[in-house]
Structure formats: C-alpha cells, structure tokens
Protein backbone atom coordinates (compact mmCIF):
# COMPACT_ATOMS: atom_id res chain seq x y z
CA UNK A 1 14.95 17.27 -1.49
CA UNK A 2 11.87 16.30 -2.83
CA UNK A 3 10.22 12.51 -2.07
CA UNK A 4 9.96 9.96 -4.80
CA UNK A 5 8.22 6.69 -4.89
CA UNK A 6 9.23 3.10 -5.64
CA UNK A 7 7.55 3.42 -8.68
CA UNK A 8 9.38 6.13 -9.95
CA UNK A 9 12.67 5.03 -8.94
CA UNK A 10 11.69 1.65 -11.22
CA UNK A 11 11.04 3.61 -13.93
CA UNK A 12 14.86 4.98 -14.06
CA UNK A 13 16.91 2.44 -16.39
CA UNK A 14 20.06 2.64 -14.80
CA UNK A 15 22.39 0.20 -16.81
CA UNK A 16 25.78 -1.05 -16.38
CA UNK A 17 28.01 -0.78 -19.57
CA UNK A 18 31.55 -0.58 -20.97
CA UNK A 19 32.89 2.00 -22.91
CA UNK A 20 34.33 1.23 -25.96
CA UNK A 21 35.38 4.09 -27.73
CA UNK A 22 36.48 7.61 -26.57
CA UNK A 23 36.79 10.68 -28.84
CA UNK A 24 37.28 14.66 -28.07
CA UNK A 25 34.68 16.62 -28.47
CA UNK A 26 35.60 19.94 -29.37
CA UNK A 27 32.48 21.48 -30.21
CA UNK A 28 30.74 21.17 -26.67
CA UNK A 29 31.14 24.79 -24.23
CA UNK A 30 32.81 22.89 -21.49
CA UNK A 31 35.62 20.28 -22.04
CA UNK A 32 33.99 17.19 -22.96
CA UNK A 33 34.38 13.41 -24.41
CA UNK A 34 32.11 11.52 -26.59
CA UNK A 35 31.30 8.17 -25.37
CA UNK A 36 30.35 4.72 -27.23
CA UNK A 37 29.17 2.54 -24.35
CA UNK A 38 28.57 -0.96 -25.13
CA UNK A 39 25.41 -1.76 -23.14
CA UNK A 40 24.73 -5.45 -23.87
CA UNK A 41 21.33 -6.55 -25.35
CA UNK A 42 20.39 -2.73 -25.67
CA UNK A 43 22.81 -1.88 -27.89
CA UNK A 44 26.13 0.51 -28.02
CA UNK A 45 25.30 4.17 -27.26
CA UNK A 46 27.08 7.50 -27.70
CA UNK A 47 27.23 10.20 -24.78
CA UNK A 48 29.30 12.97 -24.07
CA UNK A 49 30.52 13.26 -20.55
CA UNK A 50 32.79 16.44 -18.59
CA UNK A 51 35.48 14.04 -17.41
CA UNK A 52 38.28 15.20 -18.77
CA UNK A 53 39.91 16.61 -15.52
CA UNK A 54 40.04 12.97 -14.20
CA UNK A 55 40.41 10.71 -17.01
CA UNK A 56 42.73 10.42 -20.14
CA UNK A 57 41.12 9.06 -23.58
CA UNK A 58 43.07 5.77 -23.06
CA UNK A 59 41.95 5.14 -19.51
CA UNK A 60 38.45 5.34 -20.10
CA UNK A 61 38.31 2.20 -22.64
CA UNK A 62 37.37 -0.95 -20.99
CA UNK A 63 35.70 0.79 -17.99
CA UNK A 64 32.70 -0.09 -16.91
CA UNK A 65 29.90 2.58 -16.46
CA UNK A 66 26.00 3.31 -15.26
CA UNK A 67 24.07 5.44 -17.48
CA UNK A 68 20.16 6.30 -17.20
CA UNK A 69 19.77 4.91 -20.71
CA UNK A 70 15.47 5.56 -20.99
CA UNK A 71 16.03 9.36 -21.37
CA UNK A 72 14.94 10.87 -24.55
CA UNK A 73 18.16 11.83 -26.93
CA UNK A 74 19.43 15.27 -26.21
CA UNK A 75 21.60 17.23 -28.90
CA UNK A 76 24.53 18.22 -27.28
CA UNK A 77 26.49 20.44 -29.96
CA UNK A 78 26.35 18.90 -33.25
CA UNK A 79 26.03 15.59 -31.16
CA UNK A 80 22.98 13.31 -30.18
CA UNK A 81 23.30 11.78 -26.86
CA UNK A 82 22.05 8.80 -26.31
CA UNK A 83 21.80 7.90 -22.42
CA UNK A 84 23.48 9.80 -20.08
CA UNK A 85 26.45 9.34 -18.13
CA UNK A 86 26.54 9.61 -14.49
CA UNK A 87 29.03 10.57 -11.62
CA UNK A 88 29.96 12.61 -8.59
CA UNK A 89 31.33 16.02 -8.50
CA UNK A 90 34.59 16.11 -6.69
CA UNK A 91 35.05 19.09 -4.19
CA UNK A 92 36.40 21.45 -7.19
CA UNK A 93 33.00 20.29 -9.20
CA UNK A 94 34.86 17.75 -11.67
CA UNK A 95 33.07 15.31 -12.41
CA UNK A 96 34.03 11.38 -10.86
CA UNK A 97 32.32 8.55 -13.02
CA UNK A 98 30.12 6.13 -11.43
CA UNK A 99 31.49 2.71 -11.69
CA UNK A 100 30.60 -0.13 -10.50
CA UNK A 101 33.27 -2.52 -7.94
CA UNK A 102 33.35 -6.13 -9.70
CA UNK A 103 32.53 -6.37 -13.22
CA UNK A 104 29.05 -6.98 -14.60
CA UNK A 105 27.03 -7.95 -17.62
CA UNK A 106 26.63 -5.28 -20.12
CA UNK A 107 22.90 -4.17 -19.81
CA UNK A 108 22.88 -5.22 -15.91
CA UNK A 109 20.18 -2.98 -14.11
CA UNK A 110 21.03 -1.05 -10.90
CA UNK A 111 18.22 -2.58 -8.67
C-alpha cells in the first residue's frame, strides 16, 4: 500500500448525497445502474454503479451515498459519469454501497 499525505487526502471531494433516480443500464459489460445523485449546492449528478446483486431499482431511491465527485467525467458506454460511486466488495466481489449512519446534508464532505 502506498503512503499518501494529508494533502492529498484533502484534495479527494468525498460528498454525501441522495439518489434520486435509478435507471438500468443495459449498455454497460457488467450489470450496472445509472445513478442521479442529488448532491446539494453542487448539483445532481449521474453515475453508473455494479450494485445490482444487492440492491433493487426501488430500494436505492432516497438513499444516501458518498461519491468522489472532483474526478474528471468518464464515458462509461454511451454514458458520461459524473462522480463516482463508492463501496465495498462483499466476499463474492459484489459491490456494498457506502452509506453513511444518520442522515446528512446533501453536499456534506467526508472530513
């Protein structure tokens, strides 16, 4: 594992935010939703995410999320993503989204 420093770690915009909308995407090589994240004062922004093992469409609305959201977009498919979604690999290597325990304010940084 390599070292980082405090500064770098600052630089990482890890930000709290609720998904709003959830919709199949098809197109991607592994199964995959596309996210719309509501992220407070920086906006709503689209990801897609490999969570489908652990999470139906329905029981992903409302749920709130981190996502590194200072990454440069990525085209994913026919898809732009936006910030990136972040979680856990289970012991079979499905993904487990990062949450956080009490709710937050859209756009709260991890610090």
């Amino acid at each position: 594992m390599e070292t980082i420093s405090w500064n770098d770690f600052e630089k990482v915009e890890l930000r709290a935010g609720t998904i709003m909308e959830v919709r199949d995407f098809p197109e991607a090589r592994k199964p995959a939703y596309q996210l719309r994240v509501d992220f407070g004062d920086l906006g709503k922004k689209w990801s897609s995410a490999q969570i489908t093992k652990h999470y139906t469409k329905e029981e992903l609305i409302g749920r709130q999320i981190l996502g590194v959201v200072n990454f440069p977009e990525k085209q994913i498919a026919n898809f732009m993503s936006q910030f990136l979604v972040t979680g856990l690999a289970d012991e079979n290597g499905d993904i487990v989204l990062t949450t956080v325990e009490r709710p937050v304010p859209n756009g709260s940084k991890l610090i």
